[in-house]
N, C-alpha and C. Protein backbone atom coordinates (compact mmCIF):
# COMPACT_ATOMS: atom_id res chain seq x y z
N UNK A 1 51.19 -44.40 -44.87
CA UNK A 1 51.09 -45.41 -43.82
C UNK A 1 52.46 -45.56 -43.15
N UNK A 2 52.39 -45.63 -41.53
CA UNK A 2 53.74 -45.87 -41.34
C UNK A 2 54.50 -47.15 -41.08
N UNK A 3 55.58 -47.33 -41.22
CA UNK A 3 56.01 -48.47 -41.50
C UNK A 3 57.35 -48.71 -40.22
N UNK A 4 56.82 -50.06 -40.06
CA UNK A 4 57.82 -50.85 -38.35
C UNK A 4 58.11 -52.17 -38.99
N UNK A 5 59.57 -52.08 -38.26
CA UNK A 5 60.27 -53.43 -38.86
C UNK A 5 59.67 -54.47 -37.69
N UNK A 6 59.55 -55.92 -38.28
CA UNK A 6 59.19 -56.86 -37.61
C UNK A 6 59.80 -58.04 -37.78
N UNK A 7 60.04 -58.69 -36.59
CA UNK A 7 60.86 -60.09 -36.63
C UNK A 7 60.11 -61.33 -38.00
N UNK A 8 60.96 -61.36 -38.70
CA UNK A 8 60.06 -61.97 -39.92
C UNK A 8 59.78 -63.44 -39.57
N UNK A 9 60.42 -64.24 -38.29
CA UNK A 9 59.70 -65.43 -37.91
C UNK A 9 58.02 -65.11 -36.97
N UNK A 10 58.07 -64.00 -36.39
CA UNK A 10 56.41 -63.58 -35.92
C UNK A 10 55.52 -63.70 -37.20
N UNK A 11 55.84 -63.23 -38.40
CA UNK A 11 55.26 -63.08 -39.39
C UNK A 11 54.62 -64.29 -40.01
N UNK A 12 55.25 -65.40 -39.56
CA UNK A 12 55.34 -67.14 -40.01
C UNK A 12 56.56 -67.46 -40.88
N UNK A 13 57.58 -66.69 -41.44
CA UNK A 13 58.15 -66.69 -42.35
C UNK A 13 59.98 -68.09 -41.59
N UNK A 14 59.90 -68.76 -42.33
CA UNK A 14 60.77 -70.18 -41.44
C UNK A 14 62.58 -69.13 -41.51
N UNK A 15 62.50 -68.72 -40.81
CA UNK A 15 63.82 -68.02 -40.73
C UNK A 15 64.80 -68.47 -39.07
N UNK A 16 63.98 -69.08 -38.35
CA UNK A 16 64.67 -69.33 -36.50
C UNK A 16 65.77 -70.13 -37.50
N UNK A 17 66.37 -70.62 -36.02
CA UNK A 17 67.22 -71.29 -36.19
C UNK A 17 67.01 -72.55 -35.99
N UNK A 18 66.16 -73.08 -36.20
CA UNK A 18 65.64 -74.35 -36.92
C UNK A 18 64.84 -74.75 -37.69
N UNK A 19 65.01 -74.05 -38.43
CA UNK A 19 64.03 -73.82 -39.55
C UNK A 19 62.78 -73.86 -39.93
N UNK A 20 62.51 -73.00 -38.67
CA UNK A 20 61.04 -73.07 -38.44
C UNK A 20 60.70 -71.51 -38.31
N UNK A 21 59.83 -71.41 -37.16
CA UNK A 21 59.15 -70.11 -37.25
C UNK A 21 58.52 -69.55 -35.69
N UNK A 22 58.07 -68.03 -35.57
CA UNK A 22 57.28 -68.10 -34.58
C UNK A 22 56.02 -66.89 -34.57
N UNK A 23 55.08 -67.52 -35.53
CA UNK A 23 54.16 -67.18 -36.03
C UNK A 23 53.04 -66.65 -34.85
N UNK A 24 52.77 -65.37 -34.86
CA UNK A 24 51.37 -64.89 -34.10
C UNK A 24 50.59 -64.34 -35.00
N UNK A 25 49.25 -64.79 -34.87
CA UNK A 25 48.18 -64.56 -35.93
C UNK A 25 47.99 -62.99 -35.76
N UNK A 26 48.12 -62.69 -34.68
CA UNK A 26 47.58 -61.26 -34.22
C UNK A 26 48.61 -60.09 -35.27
N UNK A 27 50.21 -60.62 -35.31
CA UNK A 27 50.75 -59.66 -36.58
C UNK A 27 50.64 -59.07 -37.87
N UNK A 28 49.17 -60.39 -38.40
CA UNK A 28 48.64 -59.93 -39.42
C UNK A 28 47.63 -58.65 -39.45
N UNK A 29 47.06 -58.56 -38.71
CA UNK A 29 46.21 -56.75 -38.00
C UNK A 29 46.93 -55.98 -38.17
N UNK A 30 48.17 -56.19 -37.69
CA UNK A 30 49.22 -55.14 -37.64
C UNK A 30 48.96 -53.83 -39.16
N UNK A 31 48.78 -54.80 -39.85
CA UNK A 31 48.86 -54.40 -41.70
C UNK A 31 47.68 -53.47 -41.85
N UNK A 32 46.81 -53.88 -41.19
CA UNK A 32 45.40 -52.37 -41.84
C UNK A 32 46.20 -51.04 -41.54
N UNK A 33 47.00 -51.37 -40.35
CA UNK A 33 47.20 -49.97 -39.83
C UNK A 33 49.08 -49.23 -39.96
N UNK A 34 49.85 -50.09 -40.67
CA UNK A 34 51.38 -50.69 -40.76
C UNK A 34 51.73 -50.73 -41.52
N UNK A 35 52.56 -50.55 -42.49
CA UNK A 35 53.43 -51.31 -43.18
C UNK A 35 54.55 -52.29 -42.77
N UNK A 36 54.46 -53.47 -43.00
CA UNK A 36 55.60 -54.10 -42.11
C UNK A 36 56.82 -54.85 -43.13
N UNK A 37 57.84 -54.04 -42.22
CA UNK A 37 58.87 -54.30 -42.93
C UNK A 37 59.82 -55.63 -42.20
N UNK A 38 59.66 -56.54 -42.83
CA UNK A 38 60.18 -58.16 -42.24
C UNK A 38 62.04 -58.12 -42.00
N UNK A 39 62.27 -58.30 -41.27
CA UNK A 39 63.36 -58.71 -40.99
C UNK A 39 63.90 -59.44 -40.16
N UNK A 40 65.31 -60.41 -40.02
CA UNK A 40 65.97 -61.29 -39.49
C UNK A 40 67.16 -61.08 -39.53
N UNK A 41 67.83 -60.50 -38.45
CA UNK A 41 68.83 -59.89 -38.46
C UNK A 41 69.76 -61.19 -38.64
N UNK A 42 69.78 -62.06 -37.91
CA UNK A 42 70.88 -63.34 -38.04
C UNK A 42 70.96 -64.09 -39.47
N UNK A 43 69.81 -63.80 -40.36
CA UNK A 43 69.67 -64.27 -41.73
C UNK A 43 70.31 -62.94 -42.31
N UNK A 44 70.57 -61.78 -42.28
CA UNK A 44 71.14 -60.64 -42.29
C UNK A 44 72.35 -60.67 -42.91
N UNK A 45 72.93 -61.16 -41.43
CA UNK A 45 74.43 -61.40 -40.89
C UNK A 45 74.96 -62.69 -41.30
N UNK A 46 74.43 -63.23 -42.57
CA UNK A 46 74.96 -63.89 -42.87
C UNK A 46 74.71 -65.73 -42.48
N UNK A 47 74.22 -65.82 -41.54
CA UNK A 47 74.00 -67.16 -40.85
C UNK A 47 72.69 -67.83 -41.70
N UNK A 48 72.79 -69.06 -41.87
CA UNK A 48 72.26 -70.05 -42.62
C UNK A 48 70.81 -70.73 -42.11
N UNK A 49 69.83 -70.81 -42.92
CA UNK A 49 68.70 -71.27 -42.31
C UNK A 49 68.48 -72.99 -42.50
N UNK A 50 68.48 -73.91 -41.91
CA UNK A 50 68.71 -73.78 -40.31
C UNK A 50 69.98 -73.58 -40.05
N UNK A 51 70.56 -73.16 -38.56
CA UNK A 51 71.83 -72.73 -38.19
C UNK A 51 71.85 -73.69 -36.48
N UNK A 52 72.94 -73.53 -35.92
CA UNK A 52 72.91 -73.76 -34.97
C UNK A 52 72.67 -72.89 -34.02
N UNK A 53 72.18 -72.86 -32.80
CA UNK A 53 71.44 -71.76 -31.69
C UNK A 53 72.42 -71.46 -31.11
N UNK A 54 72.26 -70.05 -30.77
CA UNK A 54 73.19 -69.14 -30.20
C UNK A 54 72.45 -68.49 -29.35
N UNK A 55 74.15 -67.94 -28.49
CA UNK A 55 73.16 -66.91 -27.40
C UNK A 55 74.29 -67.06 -26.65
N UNK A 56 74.16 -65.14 -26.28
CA UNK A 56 75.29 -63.97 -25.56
C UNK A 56 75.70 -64.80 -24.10
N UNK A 57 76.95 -64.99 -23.86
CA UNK A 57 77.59 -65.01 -22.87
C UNK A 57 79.19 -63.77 -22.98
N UNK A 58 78.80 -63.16 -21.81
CA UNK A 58 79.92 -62.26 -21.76
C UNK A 58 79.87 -61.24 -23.31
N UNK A 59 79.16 -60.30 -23.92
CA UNK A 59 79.06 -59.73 -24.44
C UNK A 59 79.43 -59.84 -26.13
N UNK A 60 79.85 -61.66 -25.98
CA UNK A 60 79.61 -62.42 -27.05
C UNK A 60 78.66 -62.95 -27.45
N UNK A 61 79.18 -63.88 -28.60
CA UNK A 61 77.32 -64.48 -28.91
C UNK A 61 78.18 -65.88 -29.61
N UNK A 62 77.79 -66.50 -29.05
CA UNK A 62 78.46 -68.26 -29.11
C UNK A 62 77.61 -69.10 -29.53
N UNK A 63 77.84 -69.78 -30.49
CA UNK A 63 76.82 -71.00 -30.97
C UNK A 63 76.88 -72.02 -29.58
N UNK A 64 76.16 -72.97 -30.12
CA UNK A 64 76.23 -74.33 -29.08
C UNK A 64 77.26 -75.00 -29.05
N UNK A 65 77.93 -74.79 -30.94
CA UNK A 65 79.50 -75.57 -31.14
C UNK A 65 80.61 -74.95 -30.89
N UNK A 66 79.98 -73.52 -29.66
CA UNK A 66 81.40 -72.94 -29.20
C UNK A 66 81.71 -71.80 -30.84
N UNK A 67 81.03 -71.65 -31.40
CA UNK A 67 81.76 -70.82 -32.88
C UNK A 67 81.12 -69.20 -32.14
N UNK A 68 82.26 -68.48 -32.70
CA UNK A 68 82.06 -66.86 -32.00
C UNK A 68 81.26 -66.74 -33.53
N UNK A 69 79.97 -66.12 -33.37
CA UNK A 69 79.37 -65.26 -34.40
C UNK A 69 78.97 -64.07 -33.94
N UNK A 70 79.55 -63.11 -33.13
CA UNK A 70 79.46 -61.99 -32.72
C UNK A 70 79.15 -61.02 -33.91
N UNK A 71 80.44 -60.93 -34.87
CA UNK A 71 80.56 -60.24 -36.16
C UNK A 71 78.81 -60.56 -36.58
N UNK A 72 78.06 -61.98 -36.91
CA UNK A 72 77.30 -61.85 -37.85
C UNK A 72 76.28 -61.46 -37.56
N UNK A 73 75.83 -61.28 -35.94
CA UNK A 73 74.85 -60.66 -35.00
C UNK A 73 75.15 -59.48 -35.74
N UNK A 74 76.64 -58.23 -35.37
CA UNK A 74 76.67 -57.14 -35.28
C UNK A 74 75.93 -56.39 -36.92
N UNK A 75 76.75 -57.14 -37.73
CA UNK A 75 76.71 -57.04 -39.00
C UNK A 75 74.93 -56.90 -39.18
N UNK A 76 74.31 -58.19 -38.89
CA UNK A 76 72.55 -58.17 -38.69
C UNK A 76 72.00 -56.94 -38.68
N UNK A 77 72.46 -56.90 -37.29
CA UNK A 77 72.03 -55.41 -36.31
C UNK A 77 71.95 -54.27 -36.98
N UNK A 78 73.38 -54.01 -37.67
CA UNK A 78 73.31 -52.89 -38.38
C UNK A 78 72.57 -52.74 -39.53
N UNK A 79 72.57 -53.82 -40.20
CA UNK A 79 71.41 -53.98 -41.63
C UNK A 79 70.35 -53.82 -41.11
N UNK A 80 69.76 -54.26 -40.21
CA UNK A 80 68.28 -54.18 -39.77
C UNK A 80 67.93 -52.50 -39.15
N UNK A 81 68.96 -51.71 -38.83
CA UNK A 81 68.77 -50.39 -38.17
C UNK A 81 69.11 -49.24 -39.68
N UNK A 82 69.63 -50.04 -40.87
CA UNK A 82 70.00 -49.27 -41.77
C UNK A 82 68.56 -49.26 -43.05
N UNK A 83 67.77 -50.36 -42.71
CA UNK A 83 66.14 -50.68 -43.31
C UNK A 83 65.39 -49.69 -42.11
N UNK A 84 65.68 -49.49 -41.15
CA UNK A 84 65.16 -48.76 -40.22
C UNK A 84 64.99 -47.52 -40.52
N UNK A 85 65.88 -46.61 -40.60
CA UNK A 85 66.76 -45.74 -41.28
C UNK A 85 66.03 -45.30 -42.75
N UNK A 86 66.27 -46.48 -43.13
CA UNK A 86 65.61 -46.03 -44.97
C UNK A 86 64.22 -45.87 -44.64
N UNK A 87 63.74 -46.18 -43.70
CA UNK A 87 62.04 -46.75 -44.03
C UNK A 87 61.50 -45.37 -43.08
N UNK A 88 62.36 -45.00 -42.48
CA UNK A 88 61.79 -44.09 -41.31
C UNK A 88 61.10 -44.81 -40.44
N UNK A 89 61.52 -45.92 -39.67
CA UNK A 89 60.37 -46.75 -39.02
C UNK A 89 61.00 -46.28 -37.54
N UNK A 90 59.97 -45.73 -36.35
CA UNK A 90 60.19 -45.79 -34.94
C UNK A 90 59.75 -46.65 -34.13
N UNK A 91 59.49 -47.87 -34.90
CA UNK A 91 58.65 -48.52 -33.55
C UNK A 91 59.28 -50.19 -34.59
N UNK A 92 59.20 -50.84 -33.57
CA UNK A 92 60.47 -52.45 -34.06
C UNK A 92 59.21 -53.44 -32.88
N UNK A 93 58.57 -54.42 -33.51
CA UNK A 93 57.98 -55.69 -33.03
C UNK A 93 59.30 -57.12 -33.11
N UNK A 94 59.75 -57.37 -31.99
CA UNK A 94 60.65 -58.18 -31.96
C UNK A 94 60.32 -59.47 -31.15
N UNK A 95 61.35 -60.54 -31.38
CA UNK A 95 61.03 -61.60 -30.95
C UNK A 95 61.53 -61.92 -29.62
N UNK A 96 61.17 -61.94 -28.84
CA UNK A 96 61.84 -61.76 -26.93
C UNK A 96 62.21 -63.02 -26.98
N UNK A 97 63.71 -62.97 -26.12
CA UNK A 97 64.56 -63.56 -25.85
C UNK A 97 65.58 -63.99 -26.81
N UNK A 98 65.44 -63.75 -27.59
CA UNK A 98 66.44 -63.87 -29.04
C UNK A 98 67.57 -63.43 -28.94
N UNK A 99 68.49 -64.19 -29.27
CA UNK A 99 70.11 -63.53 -28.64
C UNK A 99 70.01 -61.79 -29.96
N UNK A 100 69.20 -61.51 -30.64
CA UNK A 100 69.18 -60.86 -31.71
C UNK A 100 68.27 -59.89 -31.39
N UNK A 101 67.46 -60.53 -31.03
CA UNK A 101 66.07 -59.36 -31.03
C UNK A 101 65.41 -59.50 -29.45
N UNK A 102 65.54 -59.97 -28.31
CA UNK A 102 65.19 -60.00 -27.10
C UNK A 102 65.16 -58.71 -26.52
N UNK A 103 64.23 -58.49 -25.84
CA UNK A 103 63.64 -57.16 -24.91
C UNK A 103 64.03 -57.14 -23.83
N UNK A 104 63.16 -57.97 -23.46
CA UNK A 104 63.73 -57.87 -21.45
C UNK A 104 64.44 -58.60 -21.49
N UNK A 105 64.65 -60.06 -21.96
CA UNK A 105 65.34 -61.27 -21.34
C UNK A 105 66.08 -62.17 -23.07
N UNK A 106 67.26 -62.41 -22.32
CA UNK A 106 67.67 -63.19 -23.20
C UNK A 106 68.11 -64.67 -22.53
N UNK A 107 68.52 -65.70 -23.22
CA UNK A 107 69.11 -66.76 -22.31
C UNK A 107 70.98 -66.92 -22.14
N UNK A 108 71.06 -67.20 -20.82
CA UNK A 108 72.22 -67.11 -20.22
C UNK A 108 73.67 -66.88 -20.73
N UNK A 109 73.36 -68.51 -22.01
CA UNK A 109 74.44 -68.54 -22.41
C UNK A 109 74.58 -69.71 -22.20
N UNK A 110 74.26 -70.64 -21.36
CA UNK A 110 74.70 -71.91 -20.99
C UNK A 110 74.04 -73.20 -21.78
N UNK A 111 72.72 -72.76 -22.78
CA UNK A 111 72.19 -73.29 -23.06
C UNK A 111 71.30 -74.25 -22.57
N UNK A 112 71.00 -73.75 -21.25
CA UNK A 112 70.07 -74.94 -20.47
C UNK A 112 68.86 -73.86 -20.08
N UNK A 113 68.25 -72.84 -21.43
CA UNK A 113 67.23 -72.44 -21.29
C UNK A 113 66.59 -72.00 -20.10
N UNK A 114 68.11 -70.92 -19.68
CA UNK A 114 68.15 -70.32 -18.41
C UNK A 114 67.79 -68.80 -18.51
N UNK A 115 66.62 -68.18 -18.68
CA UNK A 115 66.56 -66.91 -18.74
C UNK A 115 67.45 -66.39 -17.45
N UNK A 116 67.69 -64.64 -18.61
CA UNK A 116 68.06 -63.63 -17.95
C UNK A 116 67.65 -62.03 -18.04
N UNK A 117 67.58 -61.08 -17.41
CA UNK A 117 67.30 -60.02 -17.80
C UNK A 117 68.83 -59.42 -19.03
N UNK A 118 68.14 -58.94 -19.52
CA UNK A 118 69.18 -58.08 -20.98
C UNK A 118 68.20 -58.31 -22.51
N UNK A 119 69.25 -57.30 -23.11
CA UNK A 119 68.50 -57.84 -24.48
C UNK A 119 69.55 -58.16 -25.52
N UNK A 120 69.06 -58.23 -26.73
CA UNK A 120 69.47 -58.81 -27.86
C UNK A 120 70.34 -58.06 -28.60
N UNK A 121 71.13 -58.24 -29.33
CA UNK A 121 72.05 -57.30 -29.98
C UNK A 121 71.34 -56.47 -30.85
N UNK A 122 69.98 -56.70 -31.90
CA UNK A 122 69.45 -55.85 -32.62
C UNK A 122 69.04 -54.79 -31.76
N UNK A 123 68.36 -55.19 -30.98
CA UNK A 123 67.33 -54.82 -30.00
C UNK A 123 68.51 -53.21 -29.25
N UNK A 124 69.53 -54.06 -28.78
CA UNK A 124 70.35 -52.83 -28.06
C UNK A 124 70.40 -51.92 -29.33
N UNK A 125 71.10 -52.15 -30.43
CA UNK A 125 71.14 -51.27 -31.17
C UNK A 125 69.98 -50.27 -31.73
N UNK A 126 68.80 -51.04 -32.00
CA UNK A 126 67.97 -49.94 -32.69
C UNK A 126 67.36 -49.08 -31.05
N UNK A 127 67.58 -49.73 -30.54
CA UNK A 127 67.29 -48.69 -28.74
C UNK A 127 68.12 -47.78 -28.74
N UNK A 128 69.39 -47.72 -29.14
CA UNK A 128 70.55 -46.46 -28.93
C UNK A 128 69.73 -45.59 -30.32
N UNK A 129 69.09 -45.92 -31.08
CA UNK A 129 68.87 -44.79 -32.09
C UNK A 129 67.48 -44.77 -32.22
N UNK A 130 67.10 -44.41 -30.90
CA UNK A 130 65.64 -44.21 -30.80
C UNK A 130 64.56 -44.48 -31.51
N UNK A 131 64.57 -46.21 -31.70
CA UNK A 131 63.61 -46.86 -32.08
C UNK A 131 62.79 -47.50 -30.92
N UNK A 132 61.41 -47.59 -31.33
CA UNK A 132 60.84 -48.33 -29.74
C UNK A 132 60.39 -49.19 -30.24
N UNK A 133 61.01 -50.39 -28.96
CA UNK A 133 61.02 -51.80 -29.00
C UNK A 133 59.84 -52.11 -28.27
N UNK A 134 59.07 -53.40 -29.25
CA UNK A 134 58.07 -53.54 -28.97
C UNK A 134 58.28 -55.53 -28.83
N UNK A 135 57.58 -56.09 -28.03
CA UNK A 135 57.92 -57.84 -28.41
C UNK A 135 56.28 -58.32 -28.68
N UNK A 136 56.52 -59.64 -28.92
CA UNK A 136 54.94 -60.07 -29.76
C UNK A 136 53.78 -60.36 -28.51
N UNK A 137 54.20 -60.19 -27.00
CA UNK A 137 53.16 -59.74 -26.38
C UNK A 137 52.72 -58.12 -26.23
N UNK A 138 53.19 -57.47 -27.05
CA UNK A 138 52.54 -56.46 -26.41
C UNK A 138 51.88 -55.61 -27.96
N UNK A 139 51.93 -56.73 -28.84
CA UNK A 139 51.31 -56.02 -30.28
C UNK A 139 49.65 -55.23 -29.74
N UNK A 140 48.77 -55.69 -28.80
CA UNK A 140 47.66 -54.99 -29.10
C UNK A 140 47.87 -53.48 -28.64
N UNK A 141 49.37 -53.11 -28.19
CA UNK A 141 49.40 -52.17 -27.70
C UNK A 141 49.32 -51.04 -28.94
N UNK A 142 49.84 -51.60 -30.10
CA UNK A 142 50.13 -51.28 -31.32
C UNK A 142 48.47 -50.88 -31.81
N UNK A 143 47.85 -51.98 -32.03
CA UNK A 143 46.39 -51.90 -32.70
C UNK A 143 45.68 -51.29 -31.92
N UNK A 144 45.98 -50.97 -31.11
CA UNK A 144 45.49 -49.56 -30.10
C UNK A 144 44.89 -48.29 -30.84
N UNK A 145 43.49 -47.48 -31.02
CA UNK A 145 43.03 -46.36 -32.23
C UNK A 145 43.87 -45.53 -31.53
């Protein structure tokens, strides 16, 4: 069976950064046909559940209290592409807009829940090593025969 890493808050699992979650029922299907390998890159990298919210300005990644956690993104990133790696997984279900795992869009930076086009630091990374990024609208593309 082949196996894709997945944002482990899609899964229901309380890992955001408020200690909560962002559960789609539809990820559980995923499994007849999947192995899914859960991951949270910012729980990764070290950052604490709950944490304070972050998100990339200028090719950083800044909490709300101004704290640089760039390192614990990067650090994430790489753990999550090195389970990648072990697992042989090519295909990544991520959580859009996530300063971590975002596809098309992440938010500004300003914290006034200003989308932008870019993505997430996991997200860039497992894209440079030809993993395909997938976000939790487009899972039926997955359950596709």
């Amino acid at each position: 069976m082949e196996k894709i890493l997945v944002s482990a808050c899609l899964y229901g699992k309380n890992v955001k950064y408020n200690g909560k979650n962002n559960y789609i029922s539809k990820i559980k299907e995923l499994e007849k046909k999947y192995e899914l390998i859960l991951i949270c890159p910012e729980v990764f990298g070290g950052l604490s559940i709950p944490r304070d919210p972050s998100e990339i300005n200028n090719d950083k990644v800044i909490s709300i209290k101004g704290k640089d956690v760039t390192n614990n993104f990067n650090i994430g990133a790489k753990k999550a592409l090195d389970l990648a790696i072990e697992n042989n997984c090519k295909i990544a279900i991520l959580k859009e807009g996530s300063p971590s795992c975002g596809k098309n869009y992440i938010y500004d930076g300003t914290f006034r829940s200003i989308k932008i086009d870019g993505m997430g630091i996991t997200t860039k990374l497992l894209k440079e090593n030809n993993i395909k990024i997938y976000n939790e609208k487009e899972i039926d593309l997955l359950l596709m025969p």
